[in-house]
Protein backbone atom coordinates (compact mmCIF):
# COMPACT_ATOMS: atom_id res chain seq x y z
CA UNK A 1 314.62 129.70 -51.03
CA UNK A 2 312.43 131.20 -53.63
CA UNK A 3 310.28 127.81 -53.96
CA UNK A 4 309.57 128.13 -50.15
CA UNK A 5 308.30 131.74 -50.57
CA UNK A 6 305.92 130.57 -53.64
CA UNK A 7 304.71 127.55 -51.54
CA UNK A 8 303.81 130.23 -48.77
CA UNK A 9 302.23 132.68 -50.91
CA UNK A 10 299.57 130.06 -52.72
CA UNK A 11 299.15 128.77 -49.11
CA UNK A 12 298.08 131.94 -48.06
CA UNK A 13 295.93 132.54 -51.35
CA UNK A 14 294.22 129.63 -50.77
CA UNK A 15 293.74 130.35 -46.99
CA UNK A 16 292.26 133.85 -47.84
CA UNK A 17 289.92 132.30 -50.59
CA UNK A 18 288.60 129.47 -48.63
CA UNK A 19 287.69 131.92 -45.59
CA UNK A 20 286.19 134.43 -47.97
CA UNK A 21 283.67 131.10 -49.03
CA UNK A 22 282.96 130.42 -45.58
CA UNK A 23 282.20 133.90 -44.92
CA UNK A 24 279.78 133.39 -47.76
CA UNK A 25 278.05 130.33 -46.90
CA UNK A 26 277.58 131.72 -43.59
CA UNK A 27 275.35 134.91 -44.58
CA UNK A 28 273.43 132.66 -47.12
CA UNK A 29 272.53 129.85 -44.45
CA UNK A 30 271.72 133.20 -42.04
CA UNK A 31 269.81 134.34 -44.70
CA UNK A 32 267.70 130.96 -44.98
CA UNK A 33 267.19 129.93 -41.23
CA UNK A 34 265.67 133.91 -40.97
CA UNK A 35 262.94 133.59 -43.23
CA UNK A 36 259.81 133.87 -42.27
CA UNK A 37 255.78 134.26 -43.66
CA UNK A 38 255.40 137.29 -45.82
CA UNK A 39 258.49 138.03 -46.53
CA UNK A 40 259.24 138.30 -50.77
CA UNK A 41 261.38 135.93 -51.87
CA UNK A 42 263.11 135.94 -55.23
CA UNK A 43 264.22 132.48 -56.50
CA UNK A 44 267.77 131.62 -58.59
CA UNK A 45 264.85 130.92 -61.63
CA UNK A 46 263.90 134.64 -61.01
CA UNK A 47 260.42 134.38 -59.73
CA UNK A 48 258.91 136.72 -57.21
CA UNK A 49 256.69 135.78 -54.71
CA UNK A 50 255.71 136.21 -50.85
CA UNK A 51 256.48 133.39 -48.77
CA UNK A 52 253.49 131.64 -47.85
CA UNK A 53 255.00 128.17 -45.83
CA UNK A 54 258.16 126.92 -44.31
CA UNK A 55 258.60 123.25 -43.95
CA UNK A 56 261.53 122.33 -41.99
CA UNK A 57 261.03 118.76 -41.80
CA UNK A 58 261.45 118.37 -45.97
CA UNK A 59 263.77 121.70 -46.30
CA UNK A 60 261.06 123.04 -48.54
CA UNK A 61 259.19 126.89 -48.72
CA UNK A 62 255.84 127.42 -50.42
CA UNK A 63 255.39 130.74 -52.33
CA UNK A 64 252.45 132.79 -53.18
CA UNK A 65 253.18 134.21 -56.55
CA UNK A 66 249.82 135.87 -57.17
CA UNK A 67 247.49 133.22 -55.45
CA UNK A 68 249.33 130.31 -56.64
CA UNK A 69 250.86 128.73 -54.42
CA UNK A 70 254.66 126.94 -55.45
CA UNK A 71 256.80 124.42 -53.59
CA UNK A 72 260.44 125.00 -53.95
CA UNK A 73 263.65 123.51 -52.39
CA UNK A 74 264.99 126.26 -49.71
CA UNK A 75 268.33 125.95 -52.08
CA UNK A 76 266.12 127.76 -54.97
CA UNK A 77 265.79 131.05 -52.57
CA UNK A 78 268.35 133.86 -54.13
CA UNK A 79 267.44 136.57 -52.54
CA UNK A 80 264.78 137.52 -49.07
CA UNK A 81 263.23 141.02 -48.60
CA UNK A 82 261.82 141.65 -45.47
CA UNK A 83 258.03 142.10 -45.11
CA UNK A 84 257.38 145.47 -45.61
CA UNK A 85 253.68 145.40 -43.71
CA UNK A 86 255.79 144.91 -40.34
CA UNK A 87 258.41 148.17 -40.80
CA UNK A 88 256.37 150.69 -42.68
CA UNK A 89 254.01 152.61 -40.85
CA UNK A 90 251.61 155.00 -42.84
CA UNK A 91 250.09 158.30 -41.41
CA UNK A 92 247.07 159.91 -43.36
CA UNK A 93 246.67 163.39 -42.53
CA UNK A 94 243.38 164.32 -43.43
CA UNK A 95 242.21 168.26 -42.76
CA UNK A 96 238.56 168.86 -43.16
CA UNK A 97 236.94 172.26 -43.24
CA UNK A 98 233.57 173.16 -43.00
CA UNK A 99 231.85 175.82 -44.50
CA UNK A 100 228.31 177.08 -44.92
CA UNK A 101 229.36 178.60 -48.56
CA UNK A 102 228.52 176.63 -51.65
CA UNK A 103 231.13 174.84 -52.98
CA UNK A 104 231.60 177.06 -56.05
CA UNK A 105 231.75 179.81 -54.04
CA UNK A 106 234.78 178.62 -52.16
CA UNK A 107 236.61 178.03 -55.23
CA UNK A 108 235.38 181.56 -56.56
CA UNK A 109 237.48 182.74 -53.50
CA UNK A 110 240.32 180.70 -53.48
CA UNK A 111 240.85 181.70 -57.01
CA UNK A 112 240.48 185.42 -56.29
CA UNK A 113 242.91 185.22 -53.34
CA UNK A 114 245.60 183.37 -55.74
CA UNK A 115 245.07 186.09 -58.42
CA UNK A 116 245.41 189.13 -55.33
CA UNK A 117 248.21 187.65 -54.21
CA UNK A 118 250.36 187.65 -56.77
């Protein structure tokens, strides 16, 4: 009796190990079928670069590291940020007075109201 619970138990192990692996390999191959130009791409060797190419036919990527351009197996890929360019949007809020007083004179005044104010 106890030799069929121990059989069950490492079959079970092993079950809940080999689907945590496959749950692994999954989200890596996800990883590699979405990349796409521009996003950064940090190989297993530990180099940084943008993708510049994908070449399905040969399973290969080219990065830009800096304006030169690498070919690498799509294996060598550890890691893919998204292109930031795409998702960040930037808003410049620029305020311009005008004035007909000198320059100096305007920071003559500023610099009296910061003193009067306190």
């Amino acid at each position: 009796m106890q030799f069929i619970i121990i059989i069950v138990a490492m079959v079970g192990l092993m079950w809940f190990m080999q689907r945590g692996q496959k749950k692994q390999a999954q989200e890596r191959q996800e990883l590699l079928n979405n990349m796409k130009p521009g996003d950064e791409i940090i190989t297993i060797g530990g180099l940084h670069g943008v993708l510049s190419e994908l070449d399905e036919a040969n399973n290969t990527i080219t990065l830009d590291c800096e304006g030169v351009y690498l070919e690498f197996d799509r294996a060598a890929v550890k890691t893919v940020k998204p292109s930031t360019s795409a998702t960040e949007s930037v808003e410049i809020d620029e305020t311009v007075v005008a004035s007909d007083e000198p320059v100096s004179e305007i920071e003559s005044n500023e610099t009296s109201e910061d003193k009067t104010a306190e």
